[in-house]
C-alpha atoms as a PDB file:
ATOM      1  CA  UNK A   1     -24.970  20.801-170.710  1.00  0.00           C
ATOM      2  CA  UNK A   2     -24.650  19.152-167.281  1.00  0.00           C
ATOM      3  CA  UNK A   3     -27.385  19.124-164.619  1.00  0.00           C
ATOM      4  CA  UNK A   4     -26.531  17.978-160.758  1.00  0.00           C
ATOM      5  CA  UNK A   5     -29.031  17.987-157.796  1.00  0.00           C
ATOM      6  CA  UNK A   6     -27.655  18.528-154.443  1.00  0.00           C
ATOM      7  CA  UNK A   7     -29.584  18.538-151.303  1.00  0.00           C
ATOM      8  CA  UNK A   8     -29.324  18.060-147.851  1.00  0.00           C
ATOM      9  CA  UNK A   9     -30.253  19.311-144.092  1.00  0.00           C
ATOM     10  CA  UNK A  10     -30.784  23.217-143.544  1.00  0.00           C
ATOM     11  CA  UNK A  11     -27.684  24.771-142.245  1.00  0.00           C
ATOM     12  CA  UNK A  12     -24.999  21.966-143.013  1.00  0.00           C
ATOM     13  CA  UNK A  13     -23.278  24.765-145.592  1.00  0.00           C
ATOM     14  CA  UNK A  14     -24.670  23.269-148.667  1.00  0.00           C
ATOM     15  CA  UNK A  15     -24.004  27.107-150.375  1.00  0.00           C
ATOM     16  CA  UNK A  16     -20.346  27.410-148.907  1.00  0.00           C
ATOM     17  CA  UNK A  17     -19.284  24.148-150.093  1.00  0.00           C
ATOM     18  CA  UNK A  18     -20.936  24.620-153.154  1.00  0.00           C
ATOM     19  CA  UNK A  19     -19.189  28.182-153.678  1.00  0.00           C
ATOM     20  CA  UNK A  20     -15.919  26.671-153.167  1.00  0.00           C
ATOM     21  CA  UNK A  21     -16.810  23.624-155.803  1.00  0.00           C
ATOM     22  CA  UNK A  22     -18.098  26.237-158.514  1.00  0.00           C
ATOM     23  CA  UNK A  23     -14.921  28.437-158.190  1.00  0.00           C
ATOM     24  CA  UNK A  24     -12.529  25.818-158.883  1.00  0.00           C
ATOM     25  CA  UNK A  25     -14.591  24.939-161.718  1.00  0.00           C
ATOM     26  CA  UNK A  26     -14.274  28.267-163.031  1.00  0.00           C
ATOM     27  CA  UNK A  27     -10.751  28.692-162.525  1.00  0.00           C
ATOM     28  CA  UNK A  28     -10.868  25.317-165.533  1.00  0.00           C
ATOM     29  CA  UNK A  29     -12.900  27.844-167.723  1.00  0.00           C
ATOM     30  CA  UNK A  30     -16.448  25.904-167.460  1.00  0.00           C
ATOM     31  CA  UNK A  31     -19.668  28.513-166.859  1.00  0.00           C
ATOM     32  CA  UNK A  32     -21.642  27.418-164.073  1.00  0.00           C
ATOM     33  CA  UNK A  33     -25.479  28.334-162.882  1.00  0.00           C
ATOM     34  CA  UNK A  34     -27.030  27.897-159.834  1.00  0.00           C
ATOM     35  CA  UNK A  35     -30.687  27.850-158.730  1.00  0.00           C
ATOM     36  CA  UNK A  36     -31.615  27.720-155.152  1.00  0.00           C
ATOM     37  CA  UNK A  37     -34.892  25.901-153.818  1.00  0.00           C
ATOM     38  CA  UNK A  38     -36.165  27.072-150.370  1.00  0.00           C
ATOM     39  CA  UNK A  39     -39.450  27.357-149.076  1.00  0.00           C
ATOM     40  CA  UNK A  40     -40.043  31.039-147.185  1.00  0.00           C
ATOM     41  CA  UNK A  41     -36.600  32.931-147.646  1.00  0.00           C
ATOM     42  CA  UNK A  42     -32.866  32.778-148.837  1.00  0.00           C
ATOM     43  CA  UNK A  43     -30.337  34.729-149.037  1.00  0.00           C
ATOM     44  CA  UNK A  44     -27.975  32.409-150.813  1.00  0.00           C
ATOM     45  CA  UNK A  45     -28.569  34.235-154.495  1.00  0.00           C
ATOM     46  CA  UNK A  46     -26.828  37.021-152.811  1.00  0.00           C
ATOM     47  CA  UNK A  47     -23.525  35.143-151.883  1.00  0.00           C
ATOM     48  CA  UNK A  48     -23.656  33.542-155.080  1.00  0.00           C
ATOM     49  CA  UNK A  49     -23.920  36.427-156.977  1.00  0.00           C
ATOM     50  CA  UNK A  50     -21.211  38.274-154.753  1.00  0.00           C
ATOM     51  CA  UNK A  51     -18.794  35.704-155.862  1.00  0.00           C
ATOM     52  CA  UNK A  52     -19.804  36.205-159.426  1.00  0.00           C
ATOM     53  CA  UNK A  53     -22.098  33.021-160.081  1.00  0.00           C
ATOM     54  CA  UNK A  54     -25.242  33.315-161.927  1.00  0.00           C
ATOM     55  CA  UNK A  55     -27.735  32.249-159.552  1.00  0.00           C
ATOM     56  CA  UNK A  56     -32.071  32.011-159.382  1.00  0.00           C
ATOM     57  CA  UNK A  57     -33.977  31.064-156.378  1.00  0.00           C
ATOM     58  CA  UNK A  58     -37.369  29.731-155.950  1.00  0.00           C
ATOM     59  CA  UNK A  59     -39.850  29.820-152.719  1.00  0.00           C
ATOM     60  CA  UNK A  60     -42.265  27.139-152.368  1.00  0.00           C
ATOM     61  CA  UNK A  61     -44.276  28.844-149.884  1.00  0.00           C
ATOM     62  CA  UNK A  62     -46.531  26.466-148.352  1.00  0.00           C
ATOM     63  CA  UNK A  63     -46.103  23.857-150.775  1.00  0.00           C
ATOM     64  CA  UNK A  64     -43.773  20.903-150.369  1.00  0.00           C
ATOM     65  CA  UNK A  65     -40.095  22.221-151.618  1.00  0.00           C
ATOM     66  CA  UNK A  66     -39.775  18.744-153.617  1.00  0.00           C
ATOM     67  CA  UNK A  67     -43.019  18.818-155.661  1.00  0.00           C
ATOM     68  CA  UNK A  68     -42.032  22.606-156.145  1.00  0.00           C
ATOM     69  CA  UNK A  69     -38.908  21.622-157.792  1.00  0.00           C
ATOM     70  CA  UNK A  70     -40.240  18.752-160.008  1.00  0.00           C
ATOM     71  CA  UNK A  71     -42.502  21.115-161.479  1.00  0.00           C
ATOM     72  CA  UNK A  72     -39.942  24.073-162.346  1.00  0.00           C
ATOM     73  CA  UNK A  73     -36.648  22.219-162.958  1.00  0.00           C
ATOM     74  CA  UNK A  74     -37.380  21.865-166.834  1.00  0.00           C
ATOM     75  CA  UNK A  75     -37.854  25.715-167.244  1.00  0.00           C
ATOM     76  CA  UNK A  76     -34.458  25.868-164.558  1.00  0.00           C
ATOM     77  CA  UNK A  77     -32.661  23.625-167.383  1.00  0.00           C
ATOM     78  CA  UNK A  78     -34.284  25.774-170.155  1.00  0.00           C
ATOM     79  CA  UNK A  79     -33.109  29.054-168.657  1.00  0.00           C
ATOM     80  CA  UNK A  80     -29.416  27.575-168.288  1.00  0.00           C
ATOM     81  CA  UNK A  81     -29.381  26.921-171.202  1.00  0.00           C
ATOM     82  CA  UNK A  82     -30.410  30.243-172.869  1.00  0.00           C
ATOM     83  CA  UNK A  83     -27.310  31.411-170.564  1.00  0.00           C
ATOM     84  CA  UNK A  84     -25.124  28.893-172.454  1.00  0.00           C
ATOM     85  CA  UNK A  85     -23.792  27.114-168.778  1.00  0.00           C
ATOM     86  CA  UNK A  86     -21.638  24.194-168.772  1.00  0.00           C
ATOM     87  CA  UNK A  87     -23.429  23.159-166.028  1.00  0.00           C
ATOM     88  CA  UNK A  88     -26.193  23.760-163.768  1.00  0.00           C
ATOM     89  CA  UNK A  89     -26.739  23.027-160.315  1.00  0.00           C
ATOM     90  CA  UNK A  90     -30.176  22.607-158.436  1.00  0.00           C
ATOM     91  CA  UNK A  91     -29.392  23.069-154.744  1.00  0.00           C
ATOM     92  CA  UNK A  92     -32.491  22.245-152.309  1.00  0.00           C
ATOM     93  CA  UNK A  93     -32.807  21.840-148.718  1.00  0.00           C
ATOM     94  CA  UNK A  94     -33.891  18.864-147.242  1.00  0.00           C
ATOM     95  CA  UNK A  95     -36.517  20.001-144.627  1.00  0.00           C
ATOM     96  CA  UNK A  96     -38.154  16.951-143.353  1.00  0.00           C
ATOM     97  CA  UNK A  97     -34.974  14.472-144.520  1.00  0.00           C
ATOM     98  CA  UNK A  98     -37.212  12.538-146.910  1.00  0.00           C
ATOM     99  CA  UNK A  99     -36.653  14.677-149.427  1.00  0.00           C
ATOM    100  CA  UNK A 100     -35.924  12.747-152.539  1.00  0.00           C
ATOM    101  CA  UNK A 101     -35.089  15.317-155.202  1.00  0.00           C
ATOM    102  CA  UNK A 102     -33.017  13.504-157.161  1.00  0.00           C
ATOM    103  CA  UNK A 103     -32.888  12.309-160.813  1.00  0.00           C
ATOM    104  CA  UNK A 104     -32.370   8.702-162.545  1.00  0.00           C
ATOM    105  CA  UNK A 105     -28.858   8.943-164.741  1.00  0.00           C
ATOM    106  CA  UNK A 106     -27.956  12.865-163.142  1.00  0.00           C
ATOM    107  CA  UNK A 107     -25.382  13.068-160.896  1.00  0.00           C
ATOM    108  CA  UNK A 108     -26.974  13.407-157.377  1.00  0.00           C
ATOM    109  CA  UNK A 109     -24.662  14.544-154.337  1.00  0.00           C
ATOM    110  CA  UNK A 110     -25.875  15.045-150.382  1.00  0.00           C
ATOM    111  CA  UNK A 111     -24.240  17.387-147.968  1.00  0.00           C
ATOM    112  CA  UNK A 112     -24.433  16.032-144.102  1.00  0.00           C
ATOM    113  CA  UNK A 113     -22.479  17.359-141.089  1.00  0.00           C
ATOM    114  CA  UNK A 114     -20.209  16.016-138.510  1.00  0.00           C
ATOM    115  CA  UNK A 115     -22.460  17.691-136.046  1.00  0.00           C
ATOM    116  CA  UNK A 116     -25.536  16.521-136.628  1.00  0.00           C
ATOM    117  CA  UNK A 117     -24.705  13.353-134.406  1.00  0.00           C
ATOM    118  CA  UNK A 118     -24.052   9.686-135.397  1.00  0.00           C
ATOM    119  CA  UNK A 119     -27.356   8.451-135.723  1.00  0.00           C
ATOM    120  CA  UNK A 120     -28.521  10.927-138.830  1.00  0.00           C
ATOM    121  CA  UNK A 121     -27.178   8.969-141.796  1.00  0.00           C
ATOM    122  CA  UNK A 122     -29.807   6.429-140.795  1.00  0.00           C
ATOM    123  CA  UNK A 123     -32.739   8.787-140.482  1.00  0.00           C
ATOM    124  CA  UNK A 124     -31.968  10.551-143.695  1.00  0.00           C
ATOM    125  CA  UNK A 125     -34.029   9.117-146.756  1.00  0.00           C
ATOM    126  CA  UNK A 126     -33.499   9.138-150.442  1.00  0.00           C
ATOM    127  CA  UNK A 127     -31.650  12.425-150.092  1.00  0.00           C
ATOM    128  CA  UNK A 128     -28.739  10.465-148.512  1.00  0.00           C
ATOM    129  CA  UNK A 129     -29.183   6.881-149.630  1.00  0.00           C
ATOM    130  CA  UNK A 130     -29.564   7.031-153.465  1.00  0.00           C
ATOM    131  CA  UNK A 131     -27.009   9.690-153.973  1.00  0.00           C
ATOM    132  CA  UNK A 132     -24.077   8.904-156.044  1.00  0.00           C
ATOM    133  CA  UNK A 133     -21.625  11.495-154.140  1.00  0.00           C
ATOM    134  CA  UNK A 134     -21.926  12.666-149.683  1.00  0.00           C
ATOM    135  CA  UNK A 135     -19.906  15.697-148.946  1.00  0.00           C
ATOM    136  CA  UNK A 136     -19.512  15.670-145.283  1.00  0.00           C
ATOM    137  CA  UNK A 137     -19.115  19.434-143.796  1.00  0.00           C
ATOM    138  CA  UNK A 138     -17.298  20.876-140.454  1.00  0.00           C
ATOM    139  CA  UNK A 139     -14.862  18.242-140.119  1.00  0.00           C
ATOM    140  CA  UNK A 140     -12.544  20.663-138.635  1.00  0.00           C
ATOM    141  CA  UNK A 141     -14.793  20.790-135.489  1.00  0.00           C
ATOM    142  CA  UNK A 142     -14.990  17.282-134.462  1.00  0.00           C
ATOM    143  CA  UNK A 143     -11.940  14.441-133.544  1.00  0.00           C
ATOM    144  CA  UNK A 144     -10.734  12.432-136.131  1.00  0.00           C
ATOM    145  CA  UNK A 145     -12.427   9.988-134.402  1.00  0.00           C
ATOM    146  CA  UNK A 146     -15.752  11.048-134.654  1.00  0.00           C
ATOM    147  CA  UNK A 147     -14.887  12.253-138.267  1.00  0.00           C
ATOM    148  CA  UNK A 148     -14.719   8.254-139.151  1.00  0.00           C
ATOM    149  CA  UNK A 149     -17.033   6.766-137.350  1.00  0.00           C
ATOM    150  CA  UNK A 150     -19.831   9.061-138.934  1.00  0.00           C
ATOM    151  CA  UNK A 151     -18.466   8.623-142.443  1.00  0.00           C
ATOM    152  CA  UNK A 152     -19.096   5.036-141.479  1.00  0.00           C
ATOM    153  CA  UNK A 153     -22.271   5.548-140.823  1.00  0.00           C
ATOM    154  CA  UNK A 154     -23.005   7.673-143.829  1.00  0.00           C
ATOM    155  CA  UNK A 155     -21.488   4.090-146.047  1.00  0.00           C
ATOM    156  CA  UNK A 156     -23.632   1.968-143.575  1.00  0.00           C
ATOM    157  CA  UNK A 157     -26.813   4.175-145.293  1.00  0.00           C
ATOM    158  CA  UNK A 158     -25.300   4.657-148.813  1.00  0.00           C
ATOM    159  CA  UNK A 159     -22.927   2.056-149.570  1.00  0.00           C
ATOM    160  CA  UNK A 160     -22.595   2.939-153.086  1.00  0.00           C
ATOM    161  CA  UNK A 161     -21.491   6.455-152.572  1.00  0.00           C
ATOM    162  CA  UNK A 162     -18.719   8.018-152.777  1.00  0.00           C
ATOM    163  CA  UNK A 163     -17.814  10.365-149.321  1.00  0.00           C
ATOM    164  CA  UNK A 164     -15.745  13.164-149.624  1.00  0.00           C
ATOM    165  CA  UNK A 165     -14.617  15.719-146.810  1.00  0.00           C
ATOM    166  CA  UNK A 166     -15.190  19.240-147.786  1.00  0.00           C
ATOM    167  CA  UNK A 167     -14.382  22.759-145.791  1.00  0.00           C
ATOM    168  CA  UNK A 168     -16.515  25.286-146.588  1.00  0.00           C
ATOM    169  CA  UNK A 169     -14.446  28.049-145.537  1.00  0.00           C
ATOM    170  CA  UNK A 170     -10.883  27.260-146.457  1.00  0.00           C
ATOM    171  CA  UNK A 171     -12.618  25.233-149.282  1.00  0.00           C
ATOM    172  CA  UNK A 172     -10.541  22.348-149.029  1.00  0.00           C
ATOM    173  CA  UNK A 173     -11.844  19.091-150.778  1.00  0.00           C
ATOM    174  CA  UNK A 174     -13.599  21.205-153.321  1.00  0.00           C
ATOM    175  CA  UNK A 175     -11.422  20.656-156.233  1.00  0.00           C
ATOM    176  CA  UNK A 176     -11.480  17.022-155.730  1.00  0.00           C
ATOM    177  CA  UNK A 177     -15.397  17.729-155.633  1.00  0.00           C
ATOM    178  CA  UNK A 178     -15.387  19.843-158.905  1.00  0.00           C
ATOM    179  CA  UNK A 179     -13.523  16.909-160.681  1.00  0.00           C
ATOM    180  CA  UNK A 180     -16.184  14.720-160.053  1.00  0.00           C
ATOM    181  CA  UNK A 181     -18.808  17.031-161.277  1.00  0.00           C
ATOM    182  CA  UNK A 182     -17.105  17.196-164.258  1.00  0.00           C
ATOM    183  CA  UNK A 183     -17.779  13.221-165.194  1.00  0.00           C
ATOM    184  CA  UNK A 184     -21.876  14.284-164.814  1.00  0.00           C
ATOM    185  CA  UNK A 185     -23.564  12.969-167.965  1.00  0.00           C
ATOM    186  CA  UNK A 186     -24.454  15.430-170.830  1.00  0.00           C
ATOM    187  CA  UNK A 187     -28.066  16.071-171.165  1.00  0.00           C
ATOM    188  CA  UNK A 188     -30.740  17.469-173.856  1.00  0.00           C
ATOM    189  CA  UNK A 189     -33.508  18.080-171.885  1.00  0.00           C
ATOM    190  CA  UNK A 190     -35.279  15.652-168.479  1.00  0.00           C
ATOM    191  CA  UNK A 191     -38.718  15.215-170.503  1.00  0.00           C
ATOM    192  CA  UNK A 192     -39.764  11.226-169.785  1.00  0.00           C
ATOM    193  CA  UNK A 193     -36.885  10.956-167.412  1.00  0.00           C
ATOM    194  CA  UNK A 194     -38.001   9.775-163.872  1.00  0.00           C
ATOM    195  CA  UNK A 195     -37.120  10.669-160.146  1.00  0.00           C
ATOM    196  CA  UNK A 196     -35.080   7.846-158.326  1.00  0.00           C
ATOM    197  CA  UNK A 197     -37.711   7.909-155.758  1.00  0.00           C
ATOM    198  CA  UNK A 198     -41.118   9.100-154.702  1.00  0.00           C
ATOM    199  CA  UNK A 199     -42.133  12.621-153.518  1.00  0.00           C
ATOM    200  CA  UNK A 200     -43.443  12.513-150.080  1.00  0.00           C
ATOM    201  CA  UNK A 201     -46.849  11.941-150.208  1.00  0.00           C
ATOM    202  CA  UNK A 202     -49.717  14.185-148.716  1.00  0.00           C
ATOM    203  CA  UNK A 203     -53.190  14.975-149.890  1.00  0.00           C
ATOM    204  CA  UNK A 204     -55.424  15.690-147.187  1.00  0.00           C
ATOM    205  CA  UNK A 205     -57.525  18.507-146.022  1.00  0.00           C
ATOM    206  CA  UNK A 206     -54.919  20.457-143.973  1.00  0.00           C
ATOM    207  CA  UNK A 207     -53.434  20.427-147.144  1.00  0.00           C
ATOM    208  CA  UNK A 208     -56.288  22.389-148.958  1.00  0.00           C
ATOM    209  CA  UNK A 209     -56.311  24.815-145.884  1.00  0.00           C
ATOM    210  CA  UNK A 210     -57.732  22.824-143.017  1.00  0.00           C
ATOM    211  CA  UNK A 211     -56.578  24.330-139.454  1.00  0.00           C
ATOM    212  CA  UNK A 212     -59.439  22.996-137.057  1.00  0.00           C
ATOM    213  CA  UNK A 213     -57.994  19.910-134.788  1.00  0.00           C
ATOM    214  CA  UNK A 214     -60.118  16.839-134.348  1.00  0.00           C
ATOM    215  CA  UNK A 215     -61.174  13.204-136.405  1.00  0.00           C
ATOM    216  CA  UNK A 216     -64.278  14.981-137.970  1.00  0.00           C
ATOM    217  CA  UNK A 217     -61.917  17.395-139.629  1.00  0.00           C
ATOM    218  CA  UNK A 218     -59.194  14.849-141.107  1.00  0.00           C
ATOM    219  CA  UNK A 219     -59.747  13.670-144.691  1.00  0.00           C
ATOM    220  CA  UNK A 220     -58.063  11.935-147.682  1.00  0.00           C
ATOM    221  CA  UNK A 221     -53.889  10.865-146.649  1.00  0.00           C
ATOM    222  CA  UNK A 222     -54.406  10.347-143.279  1.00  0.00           C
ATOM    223  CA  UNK A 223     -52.141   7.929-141.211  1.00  0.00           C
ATOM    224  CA  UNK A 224     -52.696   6.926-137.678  1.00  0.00           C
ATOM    225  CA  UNK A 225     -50.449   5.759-135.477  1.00  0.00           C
ATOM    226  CA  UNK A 226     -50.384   2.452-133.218  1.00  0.00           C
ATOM    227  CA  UNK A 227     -50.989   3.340-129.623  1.00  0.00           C
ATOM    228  CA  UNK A 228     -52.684  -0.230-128.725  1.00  0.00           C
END
């Protein structure tokens, strides 16, 4: 079985594009699984399931989305494969763009908008820069112009990449998409294998459910900035 993590900004149509993809993967005859990371709500199992994809979703609640995932995506590759998929996808949002929930030797892909503005590939982290594939949505709303100066951009922060152009509604780039997916590497199981970057780090005692403001309240992972 295959395993690819996607991930990108809220709202960029990560699920459309990703509909699109899975159907023309089905059309070839391959069985495809989804499950959905969020952290309060989602409503994406729905449209999966609507367009008859197998689909699980899992809230974080107050816990950091990325940590969430690295603890669950074993038993996510152990339930796909009690459904007998081809191939799963992990799709996860990336709420504070440092999200880094990606894999060493899995295919990871990004999704990024035109409309997010120019400057965005370069505040993206490991979401963006050590994927292997960036889909870039809602090319249909900007100039053609604008359309290749932020892919650009997107190869200025990930020069490795490959960038494809996707629609999410009239789903064209998907099947170009869906070939690629097909090349992800086979895989047994993740046990020992290791995350191409570090989960953001924060252990302090807001995390352990701190709300009082003030210095005499602020313990363990505490940065300060430089006002000087």
């Amino acid at each position: 079985m295959q395993l690819i993590t996607v991930a990108g900004p809220p709202s960029v149509g990560k699920t459309s594009v990703l509909v699109k993809i899975i159907e023309a993967l089905q059309d070839e005859g391959l069985r495809v699984g989804v499950v959905k990371f969020d952290c309060l709500s989602t409503q994406d199992q729905v449209l999966y399931e609507k367009k008859g994809i197998e689909a699980k979703t899992g809230l974080s609640g107050n816990l950091c989305p990325d940590h969430f995932f690295v603890n669950n995506v074993q038993d996510c590759l152990a339930w796909a494969r009690r459904k007998e998929f081809d191939l799963l996808i992990s799709e996860s949002a990336g709420l504070c763009n440092r999200c880094s929930p990606h894999i060493r030797d899995i295919m990871a892909v990004c999704v990024i908008d035109n409309l997010s503005g120019v400057n965005t590939p370069r505040k993206v982290g490991p979401m963006l820069r050590l994927a292997d594939i960036v889909i870039i949505t809602k090319g249909d709303i900007v100039s053609q112009a604008e359309r290749e100066v932020f892919a650009f951009r997107v190869k200025q922060a990930n020069p490795s990449a490959i960038i494809v152009h996707v629609n999410g509604i009239t789903g064209q780039g998907a099947r170009e998409v869906g070939q690629l997916f097909k090349n992800a590497q086979n895989l047994e199981g993740i046990a020992d294998y290791h995350l191409r970057f570090s989960m953001p780090a924060a252990t302090c005692s807001y995390c352990l459910g701190q709300t009082r403001i003030g210095q005499n309240f602020q313990m363990g992972n505490v940065r300060k900035m430089d006002l000087s």
